[in-house]
N, C-alpha and C. Protein backbone atom coordinates (compact mmCIF):
# COMPACT_ATOMS: atom_id res chain seq x y z
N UNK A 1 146.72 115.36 34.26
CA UNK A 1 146.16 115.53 35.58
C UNK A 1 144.66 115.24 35.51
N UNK A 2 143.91 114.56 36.33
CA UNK A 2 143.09 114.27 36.31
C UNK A 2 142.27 114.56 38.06
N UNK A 3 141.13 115.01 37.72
CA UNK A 3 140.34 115.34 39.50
C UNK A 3 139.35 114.30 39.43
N UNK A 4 139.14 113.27 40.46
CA UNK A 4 138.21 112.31 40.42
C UNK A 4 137.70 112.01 41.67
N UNK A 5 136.31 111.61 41.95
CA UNK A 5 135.74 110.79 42.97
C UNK A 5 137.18 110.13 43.43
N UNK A 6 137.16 110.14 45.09
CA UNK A 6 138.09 109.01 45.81
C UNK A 6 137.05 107.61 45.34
N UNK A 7 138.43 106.24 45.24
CA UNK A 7 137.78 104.90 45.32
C UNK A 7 138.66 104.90 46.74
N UNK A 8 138.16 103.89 47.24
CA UNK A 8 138.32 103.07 48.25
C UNK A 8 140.14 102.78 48.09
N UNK A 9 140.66 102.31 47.09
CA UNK A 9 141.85 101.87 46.85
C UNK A 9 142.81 102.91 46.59
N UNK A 10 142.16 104.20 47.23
CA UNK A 10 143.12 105.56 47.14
C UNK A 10 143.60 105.78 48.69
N UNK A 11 142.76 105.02 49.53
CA UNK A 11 142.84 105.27 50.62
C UNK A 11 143.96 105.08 51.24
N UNK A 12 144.90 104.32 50.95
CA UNK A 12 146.12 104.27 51.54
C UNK A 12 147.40 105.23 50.67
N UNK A 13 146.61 105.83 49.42
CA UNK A 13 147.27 107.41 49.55
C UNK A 13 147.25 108.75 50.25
N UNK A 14 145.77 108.72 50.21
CA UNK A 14 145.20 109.68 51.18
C UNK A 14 145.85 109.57 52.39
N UNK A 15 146.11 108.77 52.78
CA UNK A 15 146.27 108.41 54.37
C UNK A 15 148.21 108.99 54.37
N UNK A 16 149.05 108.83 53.54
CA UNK A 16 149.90 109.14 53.58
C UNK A 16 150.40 109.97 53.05
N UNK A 17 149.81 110.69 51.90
CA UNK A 17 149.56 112.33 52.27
C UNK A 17 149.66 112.60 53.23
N UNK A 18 148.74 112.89 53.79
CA UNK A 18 148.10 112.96 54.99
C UNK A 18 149.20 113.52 56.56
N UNK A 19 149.64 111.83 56.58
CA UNK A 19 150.92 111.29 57.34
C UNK A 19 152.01 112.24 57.37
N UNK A 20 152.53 112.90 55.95
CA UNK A 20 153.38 113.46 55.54
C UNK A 20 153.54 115.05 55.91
N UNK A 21 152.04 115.69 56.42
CA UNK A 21 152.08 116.73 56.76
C UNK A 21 152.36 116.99 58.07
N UNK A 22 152.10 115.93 59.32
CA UNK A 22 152.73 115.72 60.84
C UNK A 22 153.76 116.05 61.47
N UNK A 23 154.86 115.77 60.25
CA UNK A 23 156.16 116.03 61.34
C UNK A 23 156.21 118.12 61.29
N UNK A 24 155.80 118.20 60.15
CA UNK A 24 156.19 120.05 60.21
C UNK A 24 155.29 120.61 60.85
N UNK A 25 154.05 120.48 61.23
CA UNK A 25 153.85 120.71 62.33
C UNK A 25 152.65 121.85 61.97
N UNK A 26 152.57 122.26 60.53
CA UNK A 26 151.57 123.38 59.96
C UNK A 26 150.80 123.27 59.70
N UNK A 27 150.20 121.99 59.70
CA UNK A 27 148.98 121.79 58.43
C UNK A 27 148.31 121.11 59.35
N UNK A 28 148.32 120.20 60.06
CA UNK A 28 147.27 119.32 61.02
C UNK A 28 147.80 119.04 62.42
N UNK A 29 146.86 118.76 63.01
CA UNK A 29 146.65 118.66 64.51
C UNK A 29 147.25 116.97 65.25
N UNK A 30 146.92 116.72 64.41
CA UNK A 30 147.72 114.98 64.59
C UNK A 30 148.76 115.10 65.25
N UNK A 31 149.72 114.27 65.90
CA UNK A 31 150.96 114.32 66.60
C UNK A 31 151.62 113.31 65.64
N UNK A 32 150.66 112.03 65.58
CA UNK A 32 151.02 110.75 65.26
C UNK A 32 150.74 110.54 63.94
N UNK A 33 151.08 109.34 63.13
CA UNK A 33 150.52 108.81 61.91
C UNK A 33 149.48 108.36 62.50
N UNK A 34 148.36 108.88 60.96
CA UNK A 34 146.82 107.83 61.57
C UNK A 34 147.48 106.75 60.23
N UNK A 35 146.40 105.54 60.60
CA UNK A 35 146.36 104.40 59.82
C UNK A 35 145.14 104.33 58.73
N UNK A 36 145.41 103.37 57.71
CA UNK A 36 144.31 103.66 56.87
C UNK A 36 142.66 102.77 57.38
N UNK A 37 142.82 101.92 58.22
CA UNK A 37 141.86 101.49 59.29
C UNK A 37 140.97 102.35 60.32
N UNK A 38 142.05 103.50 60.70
CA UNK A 38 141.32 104.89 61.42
C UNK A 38 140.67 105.73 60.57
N UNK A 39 140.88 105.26 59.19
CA UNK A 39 140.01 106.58 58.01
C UNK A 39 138.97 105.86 57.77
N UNK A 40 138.55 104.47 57.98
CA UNK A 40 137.06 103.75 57.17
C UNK A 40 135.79 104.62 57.61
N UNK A 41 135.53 104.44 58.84
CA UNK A 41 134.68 105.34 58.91
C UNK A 41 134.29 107.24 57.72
N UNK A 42 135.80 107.95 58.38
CA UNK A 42 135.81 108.88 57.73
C UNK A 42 135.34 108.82 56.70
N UNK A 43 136.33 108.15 55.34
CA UNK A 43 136.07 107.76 53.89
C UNK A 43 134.58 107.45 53.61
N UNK A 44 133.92 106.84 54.14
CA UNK A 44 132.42 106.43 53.82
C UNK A 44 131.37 107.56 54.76
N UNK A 45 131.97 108.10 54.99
CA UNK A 45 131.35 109.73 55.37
C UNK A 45 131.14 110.63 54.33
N UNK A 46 132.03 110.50 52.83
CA UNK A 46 131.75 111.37 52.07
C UNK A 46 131.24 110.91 51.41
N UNK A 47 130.15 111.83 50.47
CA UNK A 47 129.62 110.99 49.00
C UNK A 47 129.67 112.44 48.20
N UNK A 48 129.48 111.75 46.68
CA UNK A 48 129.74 112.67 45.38
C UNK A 48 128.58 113.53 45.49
N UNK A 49 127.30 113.00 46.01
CA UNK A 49 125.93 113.77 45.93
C UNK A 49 126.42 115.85 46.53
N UNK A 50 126.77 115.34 47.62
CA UNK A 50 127.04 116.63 48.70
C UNK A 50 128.47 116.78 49.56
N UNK A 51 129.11 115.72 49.56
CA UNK A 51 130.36 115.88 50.54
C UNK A 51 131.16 115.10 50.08
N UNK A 52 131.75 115.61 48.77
CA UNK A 52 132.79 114.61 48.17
C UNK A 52 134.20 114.52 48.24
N UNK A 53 134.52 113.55 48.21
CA UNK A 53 136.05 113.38 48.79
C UNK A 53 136.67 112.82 47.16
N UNK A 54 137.83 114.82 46.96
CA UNK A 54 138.35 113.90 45.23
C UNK A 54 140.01 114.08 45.39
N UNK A 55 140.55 112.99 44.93
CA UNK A 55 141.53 112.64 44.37
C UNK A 55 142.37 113.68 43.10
N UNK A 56 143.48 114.23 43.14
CA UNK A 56 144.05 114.53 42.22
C UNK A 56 145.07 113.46 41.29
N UNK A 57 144.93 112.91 40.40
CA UNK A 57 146.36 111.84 40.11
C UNK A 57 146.96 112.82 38.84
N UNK A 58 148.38 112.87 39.02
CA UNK A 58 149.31 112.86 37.83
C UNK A 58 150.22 112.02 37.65
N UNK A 59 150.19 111.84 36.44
CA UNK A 59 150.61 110.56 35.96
C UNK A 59 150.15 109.41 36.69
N UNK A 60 149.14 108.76 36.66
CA UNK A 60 148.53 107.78 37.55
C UNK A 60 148.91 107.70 38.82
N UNK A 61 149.45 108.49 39.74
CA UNK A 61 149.97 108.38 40.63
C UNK A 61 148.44 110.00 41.67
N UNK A 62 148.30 109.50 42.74
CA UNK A 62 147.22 110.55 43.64
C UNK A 62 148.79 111.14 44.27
N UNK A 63 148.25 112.05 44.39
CA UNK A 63 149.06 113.66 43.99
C UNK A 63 148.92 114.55 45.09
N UNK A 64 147.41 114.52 45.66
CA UNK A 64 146.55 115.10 46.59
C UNK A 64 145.14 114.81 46.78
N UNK A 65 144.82 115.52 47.46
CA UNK A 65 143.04 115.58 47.89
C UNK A 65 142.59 116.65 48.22
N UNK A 66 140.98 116.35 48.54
CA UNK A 66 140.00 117.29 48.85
C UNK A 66 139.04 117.07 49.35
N UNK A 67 138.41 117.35 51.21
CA UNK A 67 137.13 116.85 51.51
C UNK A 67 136.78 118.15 51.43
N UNK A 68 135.26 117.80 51.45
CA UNK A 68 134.32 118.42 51.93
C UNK A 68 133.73 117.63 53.38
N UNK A 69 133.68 118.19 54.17
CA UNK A 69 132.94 117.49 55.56
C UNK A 69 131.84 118.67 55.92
N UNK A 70 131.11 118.32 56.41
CA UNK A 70 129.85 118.86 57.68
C UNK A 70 130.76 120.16 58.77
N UNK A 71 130.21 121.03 58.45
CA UNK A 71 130.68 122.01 59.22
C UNK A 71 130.16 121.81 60.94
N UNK A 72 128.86 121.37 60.71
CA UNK A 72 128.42 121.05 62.14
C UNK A 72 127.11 120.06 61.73
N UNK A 73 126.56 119.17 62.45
CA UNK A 73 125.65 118.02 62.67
C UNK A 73 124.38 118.74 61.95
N UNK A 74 123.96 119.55 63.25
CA UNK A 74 122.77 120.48 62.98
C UNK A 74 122.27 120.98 61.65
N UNK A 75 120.95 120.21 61.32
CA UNK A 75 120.34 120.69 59.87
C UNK A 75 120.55 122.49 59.30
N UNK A 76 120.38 123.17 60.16
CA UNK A 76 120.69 124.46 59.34
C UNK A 76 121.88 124.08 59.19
N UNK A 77 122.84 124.16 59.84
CA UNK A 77 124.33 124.45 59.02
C UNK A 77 124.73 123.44 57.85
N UNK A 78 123.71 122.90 56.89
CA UNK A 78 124.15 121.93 55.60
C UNK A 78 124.54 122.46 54.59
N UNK A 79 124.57 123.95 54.79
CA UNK A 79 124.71 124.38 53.28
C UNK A 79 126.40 125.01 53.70
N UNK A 80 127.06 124.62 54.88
CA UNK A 80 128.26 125.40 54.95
C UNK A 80 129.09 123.94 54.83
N UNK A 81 130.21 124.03 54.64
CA UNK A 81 131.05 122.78 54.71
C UNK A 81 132.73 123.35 54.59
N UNK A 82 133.15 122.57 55.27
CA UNK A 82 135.20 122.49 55.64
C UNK A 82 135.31 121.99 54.81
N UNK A 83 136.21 122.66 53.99
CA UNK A 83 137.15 121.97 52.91
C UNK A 83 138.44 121.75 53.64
N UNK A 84 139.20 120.80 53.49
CA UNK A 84 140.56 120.36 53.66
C UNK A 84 141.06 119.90 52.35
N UNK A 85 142.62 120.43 51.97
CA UNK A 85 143.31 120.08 50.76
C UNK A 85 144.56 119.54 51.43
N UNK A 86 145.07 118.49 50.93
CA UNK A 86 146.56 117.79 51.08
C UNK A 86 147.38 117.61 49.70
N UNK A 87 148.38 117.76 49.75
CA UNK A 87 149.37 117.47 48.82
C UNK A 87 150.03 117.09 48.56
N UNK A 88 150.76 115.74 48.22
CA UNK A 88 151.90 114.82 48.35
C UNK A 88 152.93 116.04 48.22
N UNK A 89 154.45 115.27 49.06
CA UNK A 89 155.79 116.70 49.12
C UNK A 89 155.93 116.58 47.93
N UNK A 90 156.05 115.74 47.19
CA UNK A 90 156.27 115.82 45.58
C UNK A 90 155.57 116.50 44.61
N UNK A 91 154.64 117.33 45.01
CA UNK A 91 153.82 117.78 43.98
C UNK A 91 153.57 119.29 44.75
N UNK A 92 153.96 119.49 45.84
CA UNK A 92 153.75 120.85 46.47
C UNK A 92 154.45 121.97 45.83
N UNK A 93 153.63 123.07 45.88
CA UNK A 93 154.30 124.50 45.31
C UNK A 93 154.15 124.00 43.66
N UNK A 94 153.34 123.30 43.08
CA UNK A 94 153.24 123.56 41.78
C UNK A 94 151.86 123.43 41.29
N UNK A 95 150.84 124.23 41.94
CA UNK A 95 149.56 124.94 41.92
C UNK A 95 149.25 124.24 42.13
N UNK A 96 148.52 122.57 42.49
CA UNK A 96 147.84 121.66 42.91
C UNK A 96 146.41 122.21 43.83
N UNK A 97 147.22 123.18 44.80
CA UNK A 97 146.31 123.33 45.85
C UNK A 97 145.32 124.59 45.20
N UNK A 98 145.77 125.28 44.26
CA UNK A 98 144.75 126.60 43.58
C UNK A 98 143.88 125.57 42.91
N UNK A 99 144.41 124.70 41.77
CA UNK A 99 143.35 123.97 41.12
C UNK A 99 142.15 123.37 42.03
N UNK A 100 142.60 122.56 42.84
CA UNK A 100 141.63 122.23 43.57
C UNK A 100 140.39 122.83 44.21
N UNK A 101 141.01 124.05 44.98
CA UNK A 101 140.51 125.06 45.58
C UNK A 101 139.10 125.59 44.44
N UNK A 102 139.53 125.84 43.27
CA UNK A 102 139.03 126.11 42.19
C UNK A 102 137.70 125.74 41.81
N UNK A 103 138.30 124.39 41.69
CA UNK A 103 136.89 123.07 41.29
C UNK A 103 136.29 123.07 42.41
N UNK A 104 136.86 122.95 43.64
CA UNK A 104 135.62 123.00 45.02
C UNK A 104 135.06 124.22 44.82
N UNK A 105 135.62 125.67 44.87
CA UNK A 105 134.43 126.87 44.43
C UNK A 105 133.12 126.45 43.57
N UNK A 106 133.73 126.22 42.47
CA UNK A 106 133.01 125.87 41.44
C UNK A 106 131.86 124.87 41.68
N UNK A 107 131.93 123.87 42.40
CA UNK A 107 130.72 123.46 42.63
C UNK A 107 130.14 123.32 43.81
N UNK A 108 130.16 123.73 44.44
CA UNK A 108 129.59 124.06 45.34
C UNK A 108 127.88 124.65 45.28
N UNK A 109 127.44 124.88 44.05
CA UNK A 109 126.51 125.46 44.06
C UNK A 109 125.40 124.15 43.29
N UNK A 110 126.22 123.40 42.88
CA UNK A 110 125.90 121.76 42.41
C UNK A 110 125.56 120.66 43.66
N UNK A 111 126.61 120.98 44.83
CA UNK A 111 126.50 120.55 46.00
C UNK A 111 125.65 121.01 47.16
N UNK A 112 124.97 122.01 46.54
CA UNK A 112 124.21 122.51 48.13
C UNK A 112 124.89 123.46 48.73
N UNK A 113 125.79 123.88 48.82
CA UNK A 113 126.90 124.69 49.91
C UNK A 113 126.54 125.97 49.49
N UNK A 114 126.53 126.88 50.44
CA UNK A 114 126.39 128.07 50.45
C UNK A 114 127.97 128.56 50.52
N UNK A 115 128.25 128.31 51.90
CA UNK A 115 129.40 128.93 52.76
C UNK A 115 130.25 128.00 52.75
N UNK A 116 131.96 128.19 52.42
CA UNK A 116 132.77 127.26 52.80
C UNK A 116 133.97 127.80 53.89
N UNK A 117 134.48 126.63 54.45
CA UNK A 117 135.70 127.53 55.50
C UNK A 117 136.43 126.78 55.82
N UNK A 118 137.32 127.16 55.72
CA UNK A 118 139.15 126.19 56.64
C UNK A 118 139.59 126.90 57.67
N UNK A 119 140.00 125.52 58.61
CA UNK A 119 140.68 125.80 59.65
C UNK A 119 141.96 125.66 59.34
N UNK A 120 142.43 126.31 59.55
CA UNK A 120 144.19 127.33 59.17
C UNK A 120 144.59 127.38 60.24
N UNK A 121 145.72 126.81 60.28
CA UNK A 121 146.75 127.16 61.77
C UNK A 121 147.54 129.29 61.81
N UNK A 122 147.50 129.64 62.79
CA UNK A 122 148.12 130.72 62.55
C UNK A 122 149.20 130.79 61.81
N UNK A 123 150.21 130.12 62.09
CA UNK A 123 151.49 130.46 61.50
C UNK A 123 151.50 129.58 59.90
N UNK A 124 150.25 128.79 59.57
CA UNK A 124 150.43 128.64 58.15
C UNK A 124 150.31 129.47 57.10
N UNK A 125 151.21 129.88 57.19
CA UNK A 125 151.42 131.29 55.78
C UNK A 125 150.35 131.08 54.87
N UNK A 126 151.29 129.95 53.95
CA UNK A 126 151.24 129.34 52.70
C UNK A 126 149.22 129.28 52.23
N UNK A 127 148.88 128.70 53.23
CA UNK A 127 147.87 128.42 53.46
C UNK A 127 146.69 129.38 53.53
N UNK A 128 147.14 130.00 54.50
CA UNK A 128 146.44 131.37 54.55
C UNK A 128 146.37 132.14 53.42
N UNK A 129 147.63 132.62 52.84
CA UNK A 129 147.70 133.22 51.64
C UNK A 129 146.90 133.00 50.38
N UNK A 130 146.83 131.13 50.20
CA UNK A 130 146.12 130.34 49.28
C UNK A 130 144.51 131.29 49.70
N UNK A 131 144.36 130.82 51.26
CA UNK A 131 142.50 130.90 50.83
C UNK A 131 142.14 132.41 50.42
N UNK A 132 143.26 133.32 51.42
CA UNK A 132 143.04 134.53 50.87
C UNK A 132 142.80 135.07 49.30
N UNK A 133 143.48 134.45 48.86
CA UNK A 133 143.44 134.73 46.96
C UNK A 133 142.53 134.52 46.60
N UNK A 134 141.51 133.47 47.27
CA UNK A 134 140.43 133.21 46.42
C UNK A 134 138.89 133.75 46.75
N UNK A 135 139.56 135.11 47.91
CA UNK A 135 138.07 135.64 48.52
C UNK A 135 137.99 135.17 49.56
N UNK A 136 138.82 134.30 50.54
CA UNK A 136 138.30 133.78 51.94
C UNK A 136 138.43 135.09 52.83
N UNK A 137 137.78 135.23 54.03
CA UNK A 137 138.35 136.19 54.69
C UNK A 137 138.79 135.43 56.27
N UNK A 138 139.24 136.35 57.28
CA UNK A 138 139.18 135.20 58.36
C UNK A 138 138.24 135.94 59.25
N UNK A 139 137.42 134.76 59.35
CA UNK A 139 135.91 134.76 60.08
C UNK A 139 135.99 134.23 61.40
N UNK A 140 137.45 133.66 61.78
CA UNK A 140 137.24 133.69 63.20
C UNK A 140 138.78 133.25 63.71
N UNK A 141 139.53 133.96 65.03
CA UNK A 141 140.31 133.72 65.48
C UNK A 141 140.39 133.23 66.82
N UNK A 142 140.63 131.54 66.68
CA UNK A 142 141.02 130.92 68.41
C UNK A 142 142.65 130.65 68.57
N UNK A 143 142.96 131.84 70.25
CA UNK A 143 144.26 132.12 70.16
C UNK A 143 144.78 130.59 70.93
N UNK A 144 145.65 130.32 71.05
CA UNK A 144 146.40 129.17 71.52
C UNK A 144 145.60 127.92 71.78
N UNK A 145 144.80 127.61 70.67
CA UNK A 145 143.90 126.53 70.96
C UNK A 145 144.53 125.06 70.49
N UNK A 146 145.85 125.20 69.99
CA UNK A 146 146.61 123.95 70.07
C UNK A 146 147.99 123.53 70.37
N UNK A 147 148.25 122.93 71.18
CA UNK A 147 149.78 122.60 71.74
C UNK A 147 150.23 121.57 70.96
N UNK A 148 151.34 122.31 69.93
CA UNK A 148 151.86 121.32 69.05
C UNK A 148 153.05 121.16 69.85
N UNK A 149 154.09 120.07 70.47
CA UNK A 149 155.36 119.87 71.15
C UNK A 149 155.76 121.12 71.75
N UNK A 150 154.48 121.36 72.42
CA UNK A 150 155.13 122.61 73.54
C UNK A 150 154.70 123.97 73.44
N UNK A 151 154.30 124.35 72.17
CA UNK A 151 154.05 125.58 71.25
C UNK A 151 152.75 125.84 71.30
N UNK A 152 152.31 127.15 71.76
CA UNK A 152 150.53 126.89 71.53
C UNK A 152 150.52 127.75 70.60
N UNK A 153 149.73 127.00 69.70
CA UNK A 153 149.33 127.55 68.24
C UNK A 153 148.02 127.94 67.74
N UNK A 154 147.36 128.90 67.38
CA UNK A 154 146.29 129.80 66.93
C UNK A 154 145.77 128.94 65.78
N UNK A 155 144.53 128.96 65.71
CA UNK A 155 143.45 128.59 64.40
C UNK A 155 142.94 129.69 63.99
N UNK A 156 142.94 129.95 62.80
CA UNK A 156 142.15 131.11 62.01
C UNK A 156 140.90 130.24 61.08
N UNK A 157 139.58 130.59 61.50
CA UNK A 157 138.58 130.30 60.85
C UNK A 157 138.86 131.04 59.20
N UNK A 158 138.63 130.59 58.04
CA UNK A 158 138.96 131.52 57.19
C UNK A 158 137.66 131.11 56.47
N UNK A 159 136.73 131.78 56.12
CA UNK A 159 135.50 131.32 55.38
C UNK A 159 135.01 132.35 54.16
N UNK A 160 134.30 131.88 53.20
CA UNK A 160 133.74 132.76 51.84
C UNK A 160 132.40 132.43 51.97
N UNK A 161 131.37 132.96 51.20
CA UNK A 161 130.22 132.71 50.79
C UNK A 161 130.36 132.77 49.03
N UNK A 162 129.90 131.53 48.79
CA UNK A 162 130.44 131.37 47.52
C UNK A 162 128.86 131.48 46.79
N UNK A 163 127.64 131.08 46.90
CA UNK A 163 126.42 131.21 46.74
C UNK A 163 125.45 132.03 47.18
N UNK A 164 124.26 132.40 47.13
CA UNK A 164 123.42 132.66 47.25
C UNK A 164 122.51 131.50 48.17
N UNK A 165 121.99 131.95 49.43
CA UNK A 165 121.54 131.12 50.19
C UNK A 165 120.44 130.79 49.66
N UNK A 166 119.11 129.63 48.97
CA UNK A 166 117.94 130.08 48.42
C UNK A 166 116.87 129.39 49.44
């Protein structure tokens, strides 16, 4: 297993990851497949300096991911940042998402970040449970702020302070 900088030529893994989490309905807001043409922008949004976007591969094959994005535009909020983790179905439920979780703690303090936080759907257990283990708490609840096929579904802010602000 290997954790690495995304290249460019991961991007049409990422993207179907990604894809793969849509139809169940827990993990993202999407209805539709995005394309790997709708991520260029995104993808060249992250860099290794402060907002890196990494790749998990096992056995040469990307496995999963990990952004870091901008919590909000505005210069104070640079030291907070959204993590998002994905997981190919093939590799789910066999710790992928703790490791990751892990190495993003871990540097974060390399990256600038003070504060990190995920947006968690209510009814994602799995998810919830994950950030919980690692010290997240939930820092903010919006009730029916998404209509997945009919269903209005809750976001739980779930956030840590992993640093020392300096």
């Amino acid at each position: 297993m290997i954790i690495r900088d995304a290249a460019y030529d991961d991007l049409a893994a990422i993207v179907n990851i990604y894809n793969s989490t849509i139809p169940g309905r827990l993990v993202t807001a999407d209805l539709e497949p995005i394309t790997v043409q709708s991520r260029h922008n995104w993808f060249y949004e992250h860099n290794a300096a402060n907002r890196p976007l990494w790749v998990v591969e096992v056995e040469g094959q990307v496995a999963g991911w990990l952004s870091y994005q901008n919590f909000h535009e505005r210069p104070a909020y640079s030291g907070t940042a959204e993590l998002s983790i994905y997981i190919s179905p093939h590799y789910r439920r066999h710790g992928l998402g703790r490791i990751l979780l892990t190495k993003a703690i871990d540097a974060c303090a390399e990256l600038g970040i003070h504060s990190l936080i995920g947006l968690v759907f209510g009814h994602n257990e799995p998810s919830l449970k994950l950030f919980e283990q690692f010290g997240f708490s939930r820092w903010g609840h919006l009730p029916s702020v998404a209509n997945l096929d009919g269903v209005q579904r809750d976001l739980i802010i779930m956030g840590k302070h992993v640093c020392l602000i300096k």
